[in-house]
Protein backbone atom coordinates (compact mmCIF):
# COMPACT_ATOMS: atom_id res chain seq x y z
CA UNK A 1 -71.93 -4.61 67.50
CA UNK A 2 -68.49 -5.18 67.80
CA UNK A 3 -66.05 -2.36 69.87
CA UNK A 4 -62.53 -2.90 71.05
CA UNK A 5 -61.81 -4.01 74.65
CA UNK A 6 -59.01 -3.78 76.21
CA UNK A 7 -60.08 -6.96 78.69
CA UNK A 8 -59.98 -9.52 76.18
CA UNK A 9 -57.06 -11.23 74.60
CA UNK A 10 -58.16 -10.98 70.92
CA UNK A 11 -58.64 -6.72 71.25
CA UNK A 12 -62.30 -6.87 70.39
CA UNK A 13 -65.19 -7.02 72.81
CA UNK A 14 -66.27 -10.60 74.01
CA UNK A 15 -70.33 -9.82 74.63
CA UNK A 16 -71.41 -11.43 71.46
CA UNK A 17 -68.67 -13.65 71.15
CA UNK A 18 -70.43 -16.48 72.83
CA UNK A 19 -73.84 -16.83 71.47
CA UNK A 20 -74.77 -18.69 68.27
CA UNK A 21 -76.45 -15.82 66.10
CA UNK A 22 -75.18 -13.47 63.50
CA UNK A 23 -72.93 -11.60 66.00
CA UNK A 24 -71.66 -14.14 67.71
CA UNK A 25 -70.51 -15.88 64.88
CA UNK A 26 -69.28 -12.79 63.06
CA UNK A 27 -67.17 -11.50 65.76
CA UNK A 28 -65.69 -14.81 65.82
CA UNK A 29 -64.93 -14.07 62.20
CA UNK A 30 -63.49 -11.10 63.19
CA UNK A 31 -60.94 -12.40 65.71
CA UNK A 32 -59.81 -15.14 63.81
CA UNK A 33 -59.32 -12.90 60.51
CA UNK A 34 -57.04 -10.55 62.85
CA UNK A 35 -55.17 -13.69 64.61
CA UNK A 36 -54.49 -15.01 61.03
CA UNK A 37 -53.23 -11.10 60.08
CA UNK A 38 -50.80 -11.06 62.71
CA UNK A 39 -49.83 -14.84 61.99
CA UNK A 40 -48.68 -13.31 58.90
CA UNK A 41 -47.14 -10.61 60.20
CA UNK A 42 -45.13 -12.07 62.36
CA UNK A 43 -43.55 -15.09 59.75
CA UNK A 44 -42.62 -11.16 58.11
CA UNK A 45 -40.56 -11.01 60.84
CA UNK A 46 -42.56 -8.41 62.73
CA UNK A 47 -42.18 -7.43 66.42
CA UNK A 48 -44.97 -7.92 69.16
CA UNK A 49 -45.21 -4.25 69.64
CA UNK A 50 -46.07 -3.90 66.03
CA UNK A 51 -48.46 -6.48 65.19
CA UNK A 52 -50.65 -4.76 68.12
CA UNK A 53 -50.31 -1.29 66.77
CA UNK A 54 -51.09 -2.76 63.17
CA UNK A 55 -54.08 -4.83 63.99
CA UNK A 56 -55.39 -2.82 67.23
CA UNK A 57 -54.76 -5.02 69.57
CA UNK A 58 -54.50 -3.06 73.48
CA UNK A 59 -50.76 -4.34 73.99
CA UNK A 60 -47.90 -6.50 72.60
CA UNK A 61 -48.92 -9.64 75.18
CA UNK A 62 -52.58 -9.47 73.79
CA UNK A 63 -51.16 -9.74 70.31
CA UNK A 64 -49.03 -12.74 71.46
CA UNK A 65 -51.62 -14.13 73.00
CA UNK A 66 -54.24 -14.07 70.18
CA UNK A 67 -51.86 -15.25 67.64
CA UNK A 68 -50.85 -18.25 69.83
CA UNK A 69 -54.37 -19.21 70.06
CA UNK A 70 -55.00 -19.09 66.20
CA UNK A 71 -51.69 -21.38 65.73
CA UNK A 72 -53.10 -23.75 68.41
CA UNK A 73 -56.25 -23.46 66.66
CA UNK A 74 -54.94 -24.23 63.46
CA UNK A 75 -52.38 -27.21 65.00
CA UNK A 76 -55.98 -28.96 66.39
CA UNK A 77 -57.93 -28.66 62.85
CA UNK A 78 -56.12 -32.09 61.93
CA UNK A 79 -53.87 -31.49 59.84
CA UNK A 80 -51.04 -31.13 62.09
CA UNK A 81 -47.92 -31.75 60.64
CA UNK A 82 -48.56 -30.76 56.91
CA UNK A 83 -49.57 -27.32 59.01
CA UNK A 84 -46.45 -27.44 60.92
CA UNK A 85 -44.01 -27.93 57.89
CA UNK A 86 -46.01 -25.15 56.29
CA UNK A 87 -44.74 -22.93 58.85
CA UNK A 88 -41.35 -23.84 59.30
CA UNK A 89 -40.96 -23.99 55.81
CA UNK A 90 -42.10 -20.47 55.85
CA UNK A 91 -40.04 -19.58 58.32
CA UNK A 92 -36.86 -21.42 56.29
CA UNK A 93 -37.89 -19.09 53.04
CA UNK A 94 -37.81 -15.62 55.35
CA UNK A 95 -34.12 -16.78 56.77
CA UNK A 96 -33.34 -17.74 53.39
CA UNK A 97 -34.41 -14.80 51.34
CA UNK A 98 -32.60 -12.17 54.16
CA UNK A 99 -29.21 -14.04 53.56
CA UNK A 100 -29.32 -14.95 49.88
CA UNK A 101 -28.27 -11.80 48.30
CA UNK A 102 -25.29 -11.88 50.27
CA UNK A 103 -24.48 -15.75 49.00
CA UNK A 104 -24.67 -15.06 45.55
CA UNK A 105 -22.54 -11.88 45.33
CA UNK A 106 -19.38 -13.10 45.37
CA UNK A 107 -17.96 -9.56 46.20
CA UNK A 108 -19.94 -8.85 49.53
CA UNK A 109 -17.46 -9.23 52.09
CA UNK A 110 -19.56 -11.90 54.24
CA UNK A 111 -20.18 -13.80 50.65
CA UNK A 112 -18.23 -17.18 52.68
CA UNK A 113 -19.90 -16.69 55.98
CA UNK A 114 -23.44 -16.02 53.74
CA UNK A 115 -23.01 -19.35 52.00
CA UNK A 116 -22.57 -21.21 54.28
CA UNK A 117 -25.75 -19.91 56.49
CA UNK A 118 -27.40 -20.92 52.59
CA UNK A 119 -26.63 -24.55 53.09
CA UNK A 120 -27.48 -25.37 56.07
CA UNK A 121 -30.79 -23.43 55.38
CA UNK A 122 -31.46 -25.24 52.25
CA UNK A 123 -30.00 -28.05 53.75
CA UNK A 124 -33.39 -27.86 56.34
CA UNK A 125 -35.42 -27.66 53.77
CA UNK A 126 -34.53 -30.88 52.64
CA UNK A 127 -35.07 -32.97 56.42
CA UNK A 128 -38.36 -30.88 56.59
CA UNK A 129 -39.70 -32.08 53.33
CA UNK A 130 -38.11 -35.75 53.59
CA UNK A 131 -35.96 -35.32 50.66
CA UNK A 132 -32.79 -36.82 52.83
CA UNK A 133 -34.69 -39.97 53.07
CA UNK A 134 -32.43 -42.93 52.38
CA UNK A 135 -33.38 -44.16 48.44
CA UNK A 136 -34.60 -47.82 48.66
CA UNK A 137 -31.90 -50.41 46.75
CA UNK A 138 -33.00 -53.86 45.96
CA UNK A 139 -30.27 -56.32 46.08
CA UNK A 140 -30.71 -59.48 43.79
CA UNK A 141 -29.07 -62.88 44.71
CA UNK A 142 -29.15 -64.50 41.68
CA UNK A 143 -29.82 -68.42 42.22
CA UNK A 144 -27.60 -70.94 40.64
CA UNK A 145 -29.40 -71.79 37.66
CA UNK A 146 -29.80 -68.33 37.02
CA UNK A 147 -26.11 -67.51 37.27
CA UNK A 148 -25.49 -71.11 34.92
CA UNK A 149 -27.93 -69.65 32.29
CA UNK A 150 -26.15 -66.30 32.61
CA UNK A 151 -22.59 -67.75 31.78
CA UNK A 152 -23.66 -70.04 29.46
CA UNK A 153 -25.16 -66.56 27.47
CA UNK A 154 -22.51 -64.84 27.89
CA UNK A 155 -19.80 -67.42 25.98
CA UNK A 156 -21.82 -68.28 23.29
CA UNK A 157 -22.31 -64.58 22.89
CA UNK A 158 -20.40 -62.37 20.53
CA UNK A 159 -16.57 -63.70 22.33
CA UNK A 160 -13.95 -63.31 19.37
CA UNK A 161 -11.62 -66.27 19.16
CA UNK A 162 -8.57 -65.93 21.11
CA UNK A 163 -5.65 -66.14 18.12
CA UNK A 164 -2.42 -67.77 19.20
CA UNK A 165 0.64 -65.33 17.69
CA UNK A 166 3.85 -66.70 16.30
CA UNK A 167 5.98 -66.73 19.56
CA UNK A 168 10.02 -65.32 18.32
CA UNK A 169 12.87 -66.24 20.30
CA UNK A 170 16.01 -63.74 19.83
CA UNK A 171 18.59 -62.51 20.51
CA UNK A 172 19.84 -58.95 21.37
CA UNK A 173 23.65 -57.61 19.92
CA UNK A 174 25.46 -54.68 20.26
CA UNK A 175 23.99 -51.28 18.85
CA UNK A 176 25.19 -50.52 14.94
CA UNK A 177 27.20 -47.21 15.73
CA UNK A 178 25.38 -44.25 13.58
CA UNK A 179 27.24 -41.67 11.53
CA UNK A 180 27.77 -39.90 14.37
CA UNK A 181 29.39 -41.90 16.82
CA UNK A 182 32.16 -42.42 13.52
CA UNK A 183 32.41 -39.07 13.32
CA UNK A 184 34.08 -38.76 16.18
């Protein structure tokens, strides 16, 4: 039967906890199911103090305690750093999500300081997901035959024949005065 206990990290008793039968692996159920809760809870942003009072836990260290476990649980399961973006990328949305109201409303007076916070947050998002990650570029060095072949395309190609224009040689003279310069 399961009771809470003070004595033990994880808030409920430890008696069964060991042994390989029902209990034993149901109260394991148990703790892990409330070290997942306050995982949860405290991505929401909540405080020690109340992830113990929410889940039951005897103080805010035992709380700590139990959901530091589950992460190192979770961290060993090996999946590691797919886990680890999960969480930070978490993390990223929460920050996110408490400043963005205040970057799209131009008329909040910390709209500029707001934005900026946006960036850099989204800005995260992209290292923690690779998206940052220099694009590959080929570079082709065309050989010579290839460049011959090329040229040789190119001017027998559509190239309109180059017309040679009359070429005028003159002479300027003086301005013919208008009616208005007679006028005068």
């Amino acid at each position: 039967m399961m009771s809470q206990d003070s004595n033990d990290p994880t808030g409920i008793n430890g008696e069964t906890s060991g042994g390989t039968g029902a209990n034993g692996n149901s109260v394991a159920r148990a703790r892990q199911r409330k070290a997942n809760a306050g995982i949860q809870l405290a991505l929401a942003g909540a405080t020690w103090d109340e992830i113990a009072v929410a889940l039951g836990y005897p103080t805010a260290r035992t709380a700590r305690v139990a959901v530091e476990r589950a992460l190192e649980k979770q961290l060993q399961t090996g999946q590691d750093r797919e886990k680890m973006r999960k969480l930070a990328d978490a993390r990223l949305n929460r920050l996110l999500r408490s400043v963005w109201p205040k970057a799209i409303n131009p008329e909040h007076p910390e709209h500029m300081l707001a934005v900026t916070k946006s960036r850099e947050l989204i800005g995260d998002h992209r290292k923690l997901f690779g998206l940052d990650a220099p694009a590959e570029i080929v570079v082709h060095s065309p050989t010579q035959n290839e460049l011959e072949t090329w040229v040789a395309l190119v001017v027998s190609g559509n190239t309109p024949q180059v017309e040679e224009f009359d070429i005028l040689d003159g002479e300027v003279i003086e301005e013919i005065e208008g009616p208005e310069s007679e006028a005068s």
